[in-house]
Each structure stands twice: as C-alpha cells, then as structure tokens.
PDB file of N, CA and C in Angstrom:
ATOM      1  N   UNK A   1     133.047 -50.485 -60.920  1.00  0.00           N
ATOM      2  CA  UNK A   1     133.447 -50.591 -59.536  1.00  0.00           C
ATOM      3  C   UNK A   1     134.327 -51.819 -59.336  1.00  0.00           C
ATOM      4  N   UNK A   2     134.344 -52.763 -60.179  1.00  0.00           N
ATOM      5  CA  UNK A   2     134.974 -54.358 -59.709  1.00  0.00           C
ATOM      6  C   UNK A   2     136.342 -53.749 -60.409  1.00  0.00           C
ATOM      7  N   UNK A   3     136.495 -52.829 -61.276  1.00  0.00           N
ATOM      8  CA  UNK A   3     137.594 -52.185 -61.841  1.00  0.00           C
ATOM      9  C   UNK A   3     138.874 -51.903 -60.707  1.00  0.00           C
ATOM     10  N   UNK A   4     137.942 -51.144 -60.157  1.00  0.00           N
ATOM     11  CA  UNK A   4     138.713 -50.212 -59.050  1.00  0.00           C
ATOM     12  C   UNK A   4     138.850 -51.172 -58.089  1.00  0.00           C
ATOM     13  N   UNK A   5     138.034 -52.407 -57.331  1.00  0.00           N
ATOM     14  CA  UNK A   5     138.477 -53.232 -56.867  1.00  0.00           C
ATOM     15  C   UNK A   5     140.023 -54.271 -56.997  1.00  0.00           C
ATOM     16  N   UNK A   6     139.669 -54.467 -58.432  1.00  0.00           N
ATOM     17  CA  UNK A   6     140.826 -55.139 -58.812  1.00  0.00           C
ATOM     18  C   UNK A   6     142.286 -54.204 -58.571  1.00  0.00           C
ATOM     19  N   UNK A   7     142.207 -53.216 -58.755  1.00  0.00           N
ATOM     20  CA  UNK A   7     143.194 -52.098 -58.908  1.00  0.00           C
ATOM     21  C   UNK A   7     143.839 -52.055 -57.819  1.00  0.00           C
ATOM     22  N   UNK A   8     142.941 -51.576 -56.592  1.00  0.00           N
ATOM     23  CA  UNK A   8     143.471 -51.664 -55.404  1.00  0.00           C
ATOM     24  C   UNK A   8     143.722 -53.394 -54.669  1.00  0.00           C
ATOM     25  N   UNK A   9     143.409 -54.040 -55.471  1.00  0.00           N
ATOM     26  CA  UNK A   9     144.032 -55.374 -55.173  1.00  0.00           C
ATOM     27  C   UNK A   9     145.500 -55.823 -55.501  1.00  0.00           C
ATOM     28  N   UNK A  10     145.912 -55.405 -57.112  1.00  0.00           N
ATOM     29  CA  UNK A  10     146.717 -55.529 -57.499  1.00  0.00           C
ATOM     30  C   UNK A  10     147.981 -54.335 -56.505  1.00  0.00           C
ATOM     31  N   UNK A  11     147.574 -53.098 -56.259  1.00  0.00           N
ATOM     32  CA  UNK A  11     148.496 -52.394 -55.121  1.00  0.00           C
ATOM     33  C   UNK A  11     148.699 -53.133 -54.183  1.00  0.00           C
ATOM     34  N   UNK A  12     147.736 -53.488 -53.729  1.00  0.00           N
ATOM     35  CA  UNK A  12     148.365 -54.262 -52.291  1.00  0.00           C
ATOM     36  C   UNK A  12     148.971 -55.425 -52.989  1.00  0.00           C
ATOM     37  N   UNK A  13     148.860 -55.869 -53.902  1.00  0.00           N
ATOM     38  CA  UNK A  13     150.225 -57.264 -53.761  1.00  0.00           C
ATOM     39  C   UNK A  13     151.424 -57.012 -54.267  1.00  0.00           C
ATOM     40  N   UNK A  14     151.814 -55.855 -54.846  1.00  0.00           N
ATOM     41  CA  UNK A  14     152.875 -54.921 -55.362  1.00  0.00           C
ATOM     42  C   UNK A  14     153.465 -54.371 -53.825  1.00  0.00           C
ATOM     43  N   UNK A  15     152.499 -53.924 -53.122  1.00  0.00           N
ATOM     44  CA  UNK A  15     153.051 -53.028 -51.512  1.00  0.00           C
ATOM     45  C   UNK A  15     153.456 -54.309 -50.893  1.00  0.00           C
ATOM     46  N   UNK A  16     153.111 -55.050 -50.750  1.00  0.00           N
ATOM     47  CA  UNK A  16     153.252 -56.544 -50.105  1.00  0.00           C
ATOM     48  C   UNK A  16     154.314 -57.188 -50.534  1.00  0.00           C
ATOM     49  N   UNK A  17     154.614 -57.426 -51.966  1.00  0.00           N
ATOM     50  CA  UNK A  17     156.035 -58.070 -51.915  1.00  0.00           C
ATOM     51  C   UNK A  17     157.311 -56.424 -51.746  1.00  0.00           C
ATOM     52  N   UNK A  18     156.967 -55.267 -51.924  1.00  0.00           N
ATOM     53  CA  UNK A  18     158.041 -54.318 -51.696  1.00  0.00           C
ATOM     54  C   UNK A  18     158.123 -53.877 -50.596  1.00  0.00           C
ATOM     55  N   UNK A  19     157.050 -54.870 -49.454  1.00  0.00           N
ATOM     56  CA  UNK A  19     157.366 -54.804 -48.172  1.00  0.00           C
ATOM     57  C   UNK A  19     157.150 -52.956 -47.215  1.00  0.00           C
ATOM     58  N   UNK A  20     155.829 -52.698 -48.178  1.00  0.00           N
ATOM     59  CA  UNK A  20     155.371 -51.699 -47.252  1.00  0.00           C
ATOM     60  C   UNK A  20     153.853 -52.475 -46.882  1.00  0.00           C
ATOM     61  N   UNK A  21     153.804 -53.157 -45.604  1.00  0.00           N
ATOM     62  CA  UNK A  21     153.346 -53.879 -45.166  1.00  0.00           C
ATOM     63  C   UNK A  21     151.528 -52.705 -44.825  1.00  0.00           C
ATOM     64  N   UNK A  22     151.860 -51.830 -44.331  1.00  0.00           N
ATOM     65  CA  UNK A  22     150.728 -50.502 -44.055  1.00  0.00           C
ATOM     66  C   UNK A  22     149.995 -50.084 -45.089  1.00  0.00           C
ATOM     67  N   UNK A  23     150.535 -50.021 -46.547  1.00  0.00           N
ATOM     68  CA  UNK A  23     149.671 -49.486 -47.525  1.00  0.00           C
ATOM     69  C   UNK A  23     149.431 -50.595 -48.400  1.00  0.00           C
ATOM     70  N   UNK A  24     149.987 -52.121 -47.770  1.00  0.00           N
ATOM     71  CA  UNK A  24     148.946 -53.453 -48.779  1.00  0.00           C
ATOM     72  C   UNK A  24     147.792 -53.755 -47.527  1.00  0.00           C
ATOM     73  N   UNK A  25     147.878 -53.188 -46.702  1.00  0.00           N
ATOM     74  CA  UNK A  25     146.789 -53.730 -45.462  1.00  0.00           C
ATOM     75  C   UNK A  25     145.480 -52.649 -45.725  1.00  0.00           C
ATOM     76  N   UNK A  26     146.050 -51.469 -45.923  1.00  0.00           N
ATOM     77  CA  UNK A  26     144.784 -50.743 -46.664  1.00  0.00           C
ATOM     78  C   UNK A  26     144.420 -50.623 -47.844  1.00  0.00           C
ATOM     79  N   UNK A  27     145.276 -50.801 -48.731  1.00  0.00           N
ATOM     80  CA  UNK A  27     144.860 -51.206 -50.247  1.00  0.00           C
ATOM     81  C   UNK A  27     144.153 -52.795 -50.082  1.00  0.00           C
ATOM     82  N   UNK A  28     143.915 -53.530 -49.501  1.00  0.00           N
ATOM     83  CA  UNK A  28     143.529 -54.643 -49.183  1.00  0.00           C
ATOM     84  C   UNK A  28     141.932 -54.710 -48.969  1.00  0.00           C
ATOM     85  N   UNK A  29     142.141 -53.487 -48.046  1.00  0.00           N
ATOM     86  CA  UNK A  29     140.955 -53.299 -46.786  1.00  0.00           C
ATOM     87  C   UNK A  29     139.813 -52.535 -48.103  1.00  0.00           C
ATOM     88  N   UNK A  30     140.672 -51.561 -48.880  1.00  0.00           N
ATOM     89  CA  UNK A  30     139.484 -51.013 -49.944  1.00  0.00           C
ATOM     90  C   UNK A  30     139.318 -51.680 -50.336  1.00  0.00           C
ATOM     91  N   UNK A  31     140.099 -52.639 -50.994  1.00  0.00           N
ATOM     92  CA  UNK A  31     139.549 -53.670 -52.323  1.00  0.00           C
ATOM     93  C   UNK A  31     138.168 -54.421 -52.173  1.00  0.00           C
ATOM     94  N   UNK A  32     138.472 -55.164 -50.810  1.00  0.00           N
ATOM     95  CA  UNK A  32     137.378 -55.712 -50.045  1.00  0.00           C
ATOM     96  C   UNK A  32     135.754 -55.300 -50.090  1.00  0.00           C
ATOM     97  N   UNK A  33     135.952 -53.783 -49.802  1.00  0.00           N
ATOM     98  CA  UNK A  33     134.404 -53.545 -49.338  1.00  0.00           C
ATOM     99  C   UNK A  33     134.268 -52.763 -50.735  1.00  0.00           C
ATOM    100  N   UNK A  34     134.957 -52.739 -51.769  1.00  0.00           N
ATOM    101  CA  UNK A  34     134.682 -52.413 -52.731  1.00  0.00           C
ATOM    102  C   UNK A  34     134.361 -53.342 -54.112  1.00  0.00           C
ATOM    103  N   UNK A  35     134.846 -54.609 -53.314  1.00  0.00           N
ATOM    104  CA  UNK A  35     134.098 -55.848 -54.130  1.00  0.00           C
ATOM    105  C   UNK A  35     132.711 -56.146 -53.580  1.00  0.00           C
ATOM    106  N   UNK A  36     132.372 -56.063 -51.789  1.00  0.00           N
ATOM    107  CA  UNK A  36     131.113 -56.474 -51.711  1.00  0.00           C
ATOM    108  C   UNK A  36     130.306 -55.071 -52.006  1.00  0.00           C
ATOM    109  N   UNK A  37     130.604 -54.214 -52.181  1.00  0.00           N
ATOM    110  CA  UNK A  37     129.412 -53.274 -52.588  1.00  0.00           C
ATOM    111  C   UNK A  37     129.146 -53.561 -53.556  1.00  0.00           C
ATOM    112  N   UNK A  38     130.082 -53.956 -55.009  1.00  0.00           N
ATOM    113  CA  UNK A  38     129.637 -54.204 -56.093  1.00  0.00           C
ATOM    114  C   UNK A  38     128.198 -55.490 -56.077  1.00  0.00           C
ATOM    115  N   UNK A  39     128.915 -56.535 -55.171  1.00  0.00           N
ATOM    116  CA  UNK A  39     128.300 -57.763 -55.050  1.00  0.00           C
ATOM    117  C   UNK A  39     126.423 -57.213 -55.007  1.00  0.00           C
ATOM    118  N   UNK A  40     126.679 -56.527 -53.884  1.00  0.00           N
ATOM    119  CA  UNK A  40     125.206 -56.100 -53.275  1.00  0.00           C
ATOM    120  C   UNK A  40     124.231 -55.166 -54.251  1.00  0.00           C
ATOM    121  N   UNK A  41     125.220 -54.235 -55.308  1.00  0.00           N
ATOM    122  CA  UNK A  41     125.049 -53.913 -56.090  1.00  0.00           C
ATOM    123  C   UNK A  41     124.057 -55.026 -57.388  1.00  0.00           C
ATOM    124  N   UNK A  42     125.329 -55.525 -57.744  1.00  0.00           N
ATOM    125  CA  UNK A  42     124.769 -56.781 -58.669  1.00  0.00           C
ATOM    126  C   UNK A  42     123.416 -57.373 -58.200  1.00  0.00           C
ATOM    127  N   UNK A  43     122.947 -57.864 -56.698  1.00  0.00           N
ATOM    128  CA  UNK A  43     122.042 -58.730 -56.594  1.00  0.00           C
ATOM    129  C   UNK A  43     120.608 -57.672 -56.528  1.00  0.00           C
ATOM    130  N   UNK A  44     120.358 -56.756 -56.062  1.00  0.00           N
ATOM    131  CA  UNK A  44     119.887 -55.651 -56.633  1.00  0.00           C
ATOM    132  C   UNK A  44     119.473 -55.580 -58.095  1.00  0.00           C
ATOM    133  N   UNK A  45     120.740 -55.425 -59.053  1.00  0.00           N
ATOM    134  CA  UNK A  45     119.892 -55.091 -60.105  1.00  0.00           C
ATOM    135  C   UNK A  45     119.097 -56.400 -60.741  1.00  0.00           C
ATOM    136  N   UNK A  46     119.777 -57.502 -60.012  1.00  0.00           N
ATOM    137  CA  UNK A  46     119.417 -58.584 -61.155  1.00  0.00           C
ATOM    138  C   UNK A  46     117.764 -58.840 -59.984  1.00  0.00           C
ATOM    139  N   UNK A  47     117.773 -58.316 -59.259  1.00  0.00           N
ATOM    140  CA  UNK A  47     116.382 -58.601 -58.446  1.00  0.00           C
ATOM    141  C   UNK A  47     115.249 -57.719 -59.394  1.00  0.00           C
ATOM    142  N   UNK A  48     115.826 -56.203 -59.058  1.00  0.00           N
ATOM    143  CA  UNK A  48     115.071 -55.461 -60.005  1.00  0.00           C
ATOM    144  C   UNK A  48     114.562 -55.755 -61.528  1.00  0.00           C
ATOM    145  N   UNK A  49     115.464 -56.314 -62.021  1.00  0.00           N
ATOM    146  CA  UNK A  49     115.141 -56.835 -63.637  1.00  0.00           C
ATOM    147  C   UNK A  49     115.384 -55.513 -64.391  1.00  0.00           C
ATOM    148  N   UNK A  50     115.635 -54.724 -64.351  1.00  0.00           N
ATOM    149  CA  UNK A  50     116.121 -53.644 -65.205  1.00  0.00           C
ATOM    150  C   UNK A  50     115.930 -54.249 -66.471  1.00  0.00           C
ATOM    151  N   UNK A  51     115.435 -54.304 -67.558  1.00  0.00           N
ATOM    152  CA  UNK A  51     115.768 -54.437 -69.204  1.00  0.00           C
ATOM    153  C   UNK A  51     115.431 -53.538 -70.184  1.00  0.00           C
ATOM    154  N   UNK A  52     115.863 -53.108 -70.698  1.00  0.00           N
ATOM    155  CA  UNK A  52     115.181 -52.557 -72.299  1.00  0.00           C
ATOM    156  C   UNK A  52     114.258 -52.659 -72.721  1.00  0.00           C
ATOM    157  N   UNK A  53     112.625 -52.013 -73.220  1.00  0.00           N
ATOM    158  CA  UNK A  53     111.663 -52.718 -73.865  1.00  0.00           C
ATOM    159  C   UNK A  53     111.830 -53.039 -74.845  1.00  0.00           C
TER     160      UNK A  53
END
C-alpha cells in the first residue's frame, strides 16, 4: 500500500510541474489517505504482535 502511495505521489509532482493543476490535487488527495491507512494499518499489526511460532 505505501507502494501505491508513493506512486500517486510521484503523479502529482509530474501533473504539478506540467501544470495540470486538477489531477496533482487529486493524485495528492489519494496519496494522502493512502499513506494514513497504511499508517493505521502498521500500528495495528505491530499492536497485535503477529509472529511466526
């Protein structure tokens, strides 16, 4: 998921300097809530303890 975050991060700063100002504001806007889901994700598992026996 931090994959696809980054991805749509890197679009919006590509749309942003080629000056389509509308599709770096929503490539922006995904990146965002697609980094804190990961986040919320992460604190979750590391709460859970998930390990291997």
């Amino acid at each position: 998921m931090l994959s696809w975050a980054l991805l749509f991060f890197i679009v919006a700063i590509i749309a942003g300097v080629a000056g389509f100002t509308g599709i770096a504001g929503a490539a922006t806007g995904i990146a965002q809530i697609l980094f804190f889901i990961f986040l919320i994700l992460l604190v979750i598992s590391l709460i859970t303890g998930r390990r291997a026996p």
